[in-house]
Structures are given as structure tokens and as C-alpha cells.
C-alpha atoms as a PDB file:
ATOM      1  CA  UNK A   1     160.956  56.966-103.237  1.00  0.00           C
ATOM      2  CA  UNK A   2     163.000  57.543-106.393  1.00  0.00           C
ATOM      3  CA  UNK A   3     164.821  54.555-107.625  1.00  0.00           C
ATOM      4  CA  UNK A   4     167.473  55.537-111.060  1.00  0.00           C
ATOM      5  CA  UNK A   5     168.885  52.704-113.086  1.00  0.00           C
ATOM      6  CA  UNK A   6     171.461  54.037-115.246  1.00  0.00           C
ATOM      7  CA  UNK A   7     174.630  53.504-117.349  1.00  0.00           C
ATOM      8  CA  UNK A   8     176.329  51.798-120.207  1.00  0.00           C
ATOM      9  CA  UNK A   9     175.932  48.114-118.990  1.00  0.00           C
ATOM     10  CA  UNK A  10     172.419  45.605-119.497  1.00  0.00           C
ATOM     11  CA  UNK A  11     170.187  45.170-116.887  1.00  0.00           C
ATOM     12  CA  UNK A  12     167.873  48.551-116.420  1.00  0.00           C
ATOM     13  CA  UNK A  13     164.984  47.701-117.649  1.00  0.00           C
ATOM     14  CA  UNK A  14     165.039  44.122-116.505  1.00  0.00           C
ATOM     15  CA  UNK A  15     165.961  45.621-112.681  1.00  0.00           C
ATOM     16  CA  UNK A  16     162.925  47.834-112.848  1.00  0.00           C
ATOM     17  CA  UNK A  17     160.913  44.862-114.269  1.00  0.00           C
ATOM     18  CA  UNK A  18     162.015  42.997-111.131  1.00  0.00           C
ATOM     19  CA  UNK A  19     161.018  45.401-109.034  1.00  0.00           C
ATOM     20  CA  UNK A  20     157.210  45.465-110.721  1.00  0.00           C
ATOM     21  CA  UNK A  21     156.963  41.562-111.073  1.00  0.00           C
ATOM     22  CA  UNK A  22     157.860  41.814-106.836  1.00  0.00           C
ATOM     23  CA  UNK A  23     155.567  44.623-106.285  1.00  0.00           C
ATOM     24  CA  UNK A  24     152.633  42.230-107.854  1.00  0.00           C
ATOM     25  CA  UNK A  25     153.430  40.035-105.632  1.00  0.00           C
ATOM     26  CA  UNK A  26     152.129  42.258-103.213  1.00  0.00           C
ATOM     27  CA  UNK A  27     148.918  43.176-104.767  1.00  0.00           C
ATOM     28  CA  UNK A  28     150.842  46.512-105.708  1.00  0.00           C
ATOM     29  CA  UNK A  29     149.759  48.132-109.064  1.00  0.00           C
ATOM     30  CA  UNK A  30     152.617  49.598-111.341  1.00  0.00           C
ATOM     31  CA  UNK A  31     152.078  51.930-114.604  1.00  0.00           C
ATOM     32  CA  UNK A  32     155.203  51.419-116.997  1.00  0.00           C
ATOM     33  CA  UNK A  33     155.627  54.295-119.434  1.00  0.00           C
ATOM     34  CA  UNK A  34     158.300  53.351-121.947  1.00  0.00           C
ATOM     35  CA  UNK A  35     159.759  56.314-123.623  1.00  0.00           C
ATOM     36  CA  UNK A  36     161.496  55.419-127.437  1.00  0.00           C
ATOM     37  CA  UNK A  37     159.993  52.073-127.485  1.00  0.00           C
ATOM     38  CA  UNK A  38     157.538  51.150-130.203  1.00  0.00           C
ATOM     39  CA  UNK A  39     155.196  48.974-129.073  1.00  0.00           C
ATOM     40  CA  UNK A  40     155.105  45.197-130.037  1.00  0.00           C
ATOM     41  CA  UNK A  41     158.927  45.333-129.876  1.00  0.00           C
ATOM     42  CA  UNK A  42     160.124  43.872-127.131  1.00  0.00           C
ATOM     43  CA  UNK A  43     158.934  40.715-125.040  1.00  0.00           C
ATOM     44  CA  UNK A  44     158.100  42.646-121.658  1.00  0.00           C
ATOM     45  CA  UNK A  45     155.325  44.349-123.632  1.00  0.00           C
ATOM     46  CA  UNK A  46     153.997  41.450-124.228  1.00  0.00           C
ATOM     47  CA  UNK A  47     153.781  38.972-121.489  1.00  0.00           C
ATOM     48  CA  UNK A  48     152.979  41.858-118.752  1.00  0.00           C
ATOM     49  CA  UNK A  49     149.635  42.689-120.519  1.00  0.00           C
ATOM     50  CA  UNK A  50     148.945  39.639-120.899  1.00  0.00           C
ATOM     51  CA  UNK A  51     149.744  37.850-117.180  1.00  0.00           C
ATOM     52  CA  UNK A  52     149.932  40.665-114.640  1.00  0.00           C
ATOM     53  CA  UNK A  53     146.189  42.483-114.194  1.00  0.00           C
ATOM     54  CA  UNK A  54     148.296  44.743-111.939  1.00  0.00           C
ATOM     55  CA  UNK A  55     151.174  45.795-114.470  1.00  0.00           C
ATOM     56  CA  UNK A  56     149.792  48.196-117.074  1.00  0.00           C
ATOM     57  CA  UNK A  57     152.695  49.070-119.557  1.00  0.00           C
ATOM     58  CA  UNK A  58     152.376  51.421-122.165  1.00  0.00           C
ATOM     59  CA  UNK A  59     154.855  52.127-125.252  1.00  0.00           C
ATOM     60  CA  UNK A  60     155.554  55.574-126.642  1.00  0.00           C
ATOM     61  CA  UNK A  61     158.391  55.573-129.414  1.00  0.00           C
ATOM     62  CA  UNK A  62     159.149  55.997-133.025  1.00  0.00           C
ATOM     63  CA  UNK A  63     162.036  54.075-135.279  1.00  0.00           C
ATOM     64  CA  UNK A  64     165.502  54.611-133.802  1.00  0.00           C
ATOM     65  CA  UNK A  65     166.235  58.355-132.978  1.00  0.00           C
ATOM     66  CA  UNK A  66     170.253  58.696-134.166  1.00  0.00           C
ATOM     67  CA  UNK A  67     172.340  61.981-133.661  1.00  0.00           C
ATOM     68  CA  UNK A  68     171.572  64.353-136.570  1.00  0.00           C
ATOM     69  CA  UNK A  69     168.276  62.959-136.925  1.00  0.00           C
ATOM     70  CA  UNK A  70     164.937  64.728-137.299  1.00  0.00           C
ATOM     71  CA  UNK A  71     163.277  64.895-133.794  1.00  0.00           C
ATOM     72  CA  UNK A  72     160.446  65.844-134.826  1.00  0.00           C
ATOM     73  CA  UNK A  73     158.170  63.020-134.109  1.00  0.00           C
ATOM     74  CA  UNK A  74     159.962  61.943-131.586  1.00  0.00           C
ATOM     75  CA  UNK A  75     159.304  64.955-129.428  1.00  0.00           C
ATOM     76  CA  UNK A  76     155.457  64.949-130.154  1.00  0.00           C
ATOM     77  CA  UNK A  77     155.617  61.093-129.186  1.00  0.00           C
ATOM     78  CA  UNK A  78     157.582  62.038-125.853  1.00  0.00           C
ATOM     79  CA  UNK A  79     155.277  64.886-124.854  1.00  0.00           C
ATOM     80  CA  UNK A  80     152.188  62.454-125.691  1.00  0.00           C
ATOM     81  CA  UNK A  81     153.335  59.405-123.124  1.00  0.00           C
ATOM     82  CA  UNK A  82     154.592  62.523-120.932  1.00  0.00           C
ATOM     83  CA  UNK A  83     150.660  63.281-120.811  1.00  0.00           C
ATOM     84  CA  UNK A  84     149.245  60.302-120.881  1.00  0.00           C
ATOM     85  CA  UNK A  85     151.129  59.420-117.535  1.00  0.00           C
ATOM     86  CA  UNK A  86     150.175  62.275-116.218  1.00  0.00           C
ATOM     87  CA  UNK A  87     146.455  62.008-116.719  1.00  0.00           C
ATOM     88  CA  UNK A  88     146.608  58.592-115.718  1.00  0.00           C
ATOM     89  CA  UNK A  89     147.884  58.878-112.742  1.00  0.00           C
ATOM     90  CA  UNK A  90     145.187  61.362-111.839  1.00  0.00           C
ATOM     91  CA  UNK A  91     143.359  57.894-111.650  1.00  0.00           C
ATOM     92  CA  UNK A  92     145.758  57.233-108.304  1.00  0.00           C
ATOM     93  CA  UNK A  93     145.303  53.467-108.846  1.00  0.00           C
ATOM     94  CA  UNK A  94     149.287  52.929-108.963  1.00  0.00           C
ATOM     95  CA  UNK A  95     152.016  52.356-106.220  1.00  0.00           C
ATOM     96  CA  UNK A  96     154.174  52.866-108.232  1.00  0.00           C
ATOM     97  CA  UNK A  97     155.282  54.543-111.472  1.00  0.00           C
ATOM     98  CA  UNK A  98     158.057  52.804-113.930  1.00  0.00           C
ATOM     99  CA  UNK A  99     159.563  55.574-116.334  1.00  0.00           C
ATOM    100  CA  UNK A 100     161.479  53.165-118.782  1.00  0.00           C
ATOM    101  CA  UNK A 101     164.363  55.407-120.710  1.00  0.00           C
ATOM    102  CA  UNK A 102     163.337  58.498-119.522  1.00  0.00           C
ATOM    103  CA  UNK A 103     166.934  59.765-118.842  1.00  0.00           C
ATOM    104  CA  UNK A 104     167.742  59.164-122.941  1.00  0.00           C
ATOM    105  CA  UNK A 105     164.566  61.022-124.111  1.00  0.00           C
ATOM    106  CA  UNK A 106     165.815  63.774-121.333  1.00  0.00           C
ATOM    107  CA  UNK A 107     169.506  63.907-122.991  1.00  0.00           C
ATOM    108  CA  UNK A 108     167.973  63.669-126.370  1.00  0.00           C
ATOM    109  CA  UNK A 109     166.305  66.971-125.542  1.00  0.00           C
ATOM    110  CA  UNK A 110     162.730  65.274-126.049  1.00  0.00           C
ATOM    111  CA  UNK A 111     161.258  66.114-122.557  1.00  0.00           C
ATOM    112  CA  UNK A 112     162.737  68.745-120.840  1.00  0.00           C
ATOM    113  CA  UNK A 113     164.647  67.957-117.115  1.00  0.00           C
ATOM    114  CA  UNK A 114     162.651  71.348-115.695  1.00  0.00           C
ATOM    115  CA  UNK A 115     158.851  69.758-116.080  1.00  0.00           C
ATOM    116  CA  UNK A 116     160.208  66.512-115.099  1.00  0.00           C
ATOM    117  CA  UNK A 117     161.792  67.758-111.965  1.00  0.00           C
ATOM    118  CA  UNK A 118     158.567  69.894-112.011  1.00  0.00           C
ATOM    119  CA  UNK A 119     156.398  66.538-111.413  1.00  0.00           C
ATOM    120  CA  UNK A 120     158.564  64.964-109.674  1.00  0.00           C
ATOM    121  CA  UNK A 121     158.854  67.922-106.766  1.00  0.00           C
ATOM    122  CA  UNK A 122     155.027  67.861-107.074  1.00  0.00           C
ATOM    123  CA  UNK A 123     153.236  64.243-107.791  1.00  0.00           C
ATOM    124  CA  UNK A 124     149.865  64.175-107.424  1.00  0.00           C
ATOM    125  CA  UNK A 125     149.753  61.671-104.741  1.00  0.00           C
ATOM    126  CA  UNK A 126     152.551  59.232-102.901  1.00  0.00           C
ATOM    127  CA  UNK A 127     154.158  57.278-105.608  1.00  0.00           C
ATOM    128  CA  UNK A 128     157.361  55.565-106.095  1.00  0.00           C
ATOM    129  CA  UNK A 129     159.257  56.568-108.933  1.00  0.00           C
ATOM    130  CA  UNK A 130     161.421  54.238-111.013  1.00  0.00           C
ATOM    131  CA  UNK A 131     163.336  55.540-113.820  1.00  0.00           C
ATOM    132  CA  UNK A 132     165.902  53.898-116.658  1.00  0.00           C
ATOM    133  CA  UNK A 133     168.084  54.867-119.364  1.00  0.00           C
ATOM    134  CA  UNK A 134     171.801  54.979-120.132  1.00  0.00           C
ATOM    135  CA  UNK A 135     172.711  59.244-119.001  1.00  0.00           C
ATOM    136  CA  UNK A 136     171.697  60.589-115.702  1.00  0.00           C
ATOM    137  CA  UNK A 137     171.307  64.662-115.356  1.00  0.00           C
ATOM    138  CA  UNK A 138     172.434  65.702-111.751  1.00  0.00           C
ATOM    139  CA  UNK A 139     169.173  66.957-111.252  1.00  0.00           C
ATOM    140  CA  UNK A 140     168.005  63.484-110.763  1.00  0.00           C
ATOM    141  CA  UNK A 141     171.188  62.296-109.472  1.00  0.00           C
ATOM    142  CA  UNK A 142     170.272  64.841-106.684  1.00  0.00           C
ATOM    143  CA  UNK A 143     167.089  63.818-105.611  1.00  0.00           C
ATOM    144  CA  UNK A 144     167.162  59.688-106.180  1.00  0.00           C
ATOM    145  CA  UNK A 145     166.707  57.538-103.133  1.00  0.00           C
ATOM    146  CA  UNK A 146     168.460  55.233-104.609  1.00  0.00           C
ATOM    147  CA  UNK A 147     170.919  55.194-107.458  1.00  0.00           C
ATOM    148  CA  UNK A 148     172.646  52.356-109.222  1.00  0.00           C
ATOM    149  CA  UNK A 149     174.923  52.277-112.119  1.00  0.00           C
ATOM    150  CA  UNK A 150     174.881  49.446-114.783  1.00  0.00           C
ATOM    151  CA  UNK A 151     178.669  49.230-115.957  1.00  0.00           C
ATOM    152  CA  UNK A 152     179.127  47.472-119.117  1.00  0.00           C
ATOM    153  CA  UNK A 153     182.317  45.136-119.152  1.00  0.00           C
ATOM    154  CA  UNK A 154     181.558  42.965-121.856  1.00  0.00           C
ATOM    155  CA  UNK A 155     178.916  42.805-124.757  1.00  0.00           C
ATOM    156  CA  UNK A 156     177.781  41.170-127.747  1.00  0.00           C
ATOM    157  CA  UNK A 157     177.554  44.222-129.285  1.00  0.00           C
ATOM    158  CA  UNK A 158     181.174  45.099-129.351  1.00  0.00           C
ATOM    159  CA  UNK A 159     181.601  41.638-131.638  1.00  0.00           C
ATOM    160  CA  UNK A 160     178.684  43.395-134.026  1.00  0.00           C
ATOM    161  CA  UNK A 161     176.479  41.080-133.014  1.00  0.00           C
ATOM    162  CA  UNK A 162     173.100  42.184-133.422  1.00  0.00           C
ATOM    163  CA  UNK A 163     170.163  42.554-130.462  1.00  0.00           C
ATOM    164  CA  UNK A 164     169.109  38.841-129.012  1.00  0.00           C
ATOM    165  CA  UNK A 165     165.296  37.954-128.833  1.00  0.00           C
ATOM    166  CA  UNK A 166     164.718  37.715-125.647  1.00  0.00           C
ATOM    167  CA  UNK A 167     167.591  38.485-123.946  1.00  0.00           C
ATOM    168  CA  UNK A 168     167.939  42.156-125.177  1.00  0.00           C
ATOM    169  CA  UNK A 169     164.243  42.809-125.818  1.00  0.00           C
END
């Protein structure tokens, strides 16, 4: 199954962390791949190594990546944790596979939406598929199981309040 959390609105990663913290529960293993995250920056990175032997999460990401910027780095760090979860699964230890902003390193022209439609057409075994980030390309649209939309009414952020500890990462 392919599961997409998208949009503007909180909640994607934490819905796809819900689903991995559930799947434990069920002696299910799950490989998180977080695209544009540096790791040791948010709290999930953290406390899953630490308390879940059967979440392995793994951080791939540079500082922020803003319009106009070099992407450089950012594409070599992409195409690394694009490889490393490949290999990995190769392994076929994991029910399922969590592909943390994925769409954004798609729309950011990081990874390309052909060899990611490429894997997913081909895995190389029966795997669930969970992926998050704000943008969508029909392509996955097309072939998600299941599909839901964050929608942001409200946020912090529009006050210029910065990112909360804990709450936001």
C-alpha cells in the first residue's frame, strides 16, 4: 500500500509517526528515511533510536534549501539517502518504508519523480510505502492507496512566531 500525507497544514510527519509507533506494536519493522532533515534536529530522531529496536530512522539533509539557493549539496545528500534506502531495503527486514518529505525534495527538483515512480512500480519485495511533504505530483496522486491532505487553518507561524521544541520538531 501507498499511504501520501500532504499539504500546507501540521501533522505529516507526526501521522506517519503514528502509523510506525502502531506498526511496533505489532512486531512490524519500519525504515524512516527523512529527506532535508539534518540529523539531531528534531525530537523523533531522537527518542525512536533510542526506544523502538524496530524503528530505524535515518536523516539525510543540509541547512535550509530556499528558492534561488545553491542545490548543490542538497542534491548529492538526496541521491545519497535515495541509495541508502535502496540498499537497505535489499536487507528485506522492513514492513514498511516511511519516506519523510519526499514530495518537497521531488518539487525541489532533488530526486527526480521518474526513478521514484521507477521504485515504486518495482520494489524489491512487498512493502508499504508512506510518504510526507507539503506538494504532491499527480504521479503519486495516481497511484496512492490512500491520500490525505493536511489543510492549514491557523498557525503560529503566520504571528512570526518561530518553530516550537517539541511540538514542531
Amino acid at each position: 500500500m501507498i499511504i501520501l500525507f500532504i499539504g500546507d497544514g501540521k501533522g505529516k510527519t507526526s501521522a506517519a509517526l503514528g502509523i510506525a509507533l502502531r506498526a511496533s506494536g505489532h512486531k512490524m519493522d519500519t525504515l524512516i528515511i527523512q529527506f532535508m532533515k539534518k540529523q539531531g534536529t528534531s525530537g523523533e530522531q531522537n527518542i525512536l533510536c533510542e526506544s523502538f529496536k524496530n524503528i530505524d530512522i535515518f536523516s539525510f539533509g543540509a541547512d535550509f534549501l530556499f528558492q534561488g539557493n545553491d542545490k548543490t549539496e542538497h542534491i548529492r545528500i538526496a541521491q545519497k539517502a535515495w541509495s541508502f534506502m535502496k540498499e537497505t531495503l535489499l536487507r528485506k527486514k522492513y514492513h514498511i518504508l516511511m519516506l519523510d518529505e519526499l514530495t518537497v525534495a521531488i518539487e525541489y527538483g532533488l530526486i527526480s519523480v521518474d526513478e521514484v515512480m521507477d521504485f515504486f512500480k518495482n520494489p524489491p519485495y512487498e512493502i508499504h510505502i508512506i510518504i510526507t511533504g507539503r506538494y504532491a505530483p499527480s504521479e503519486l496522486l495516481n497511484i496512492a492507496d490512500i491520500a490525505t491532505e493536511m489543510k492549514k487553518i491557523k498557525h503560529i507561524y503566520d504571528k512570526g512566531m518561530p518553530a516550537i521544541e517539541g511540538i514542531d520538531f
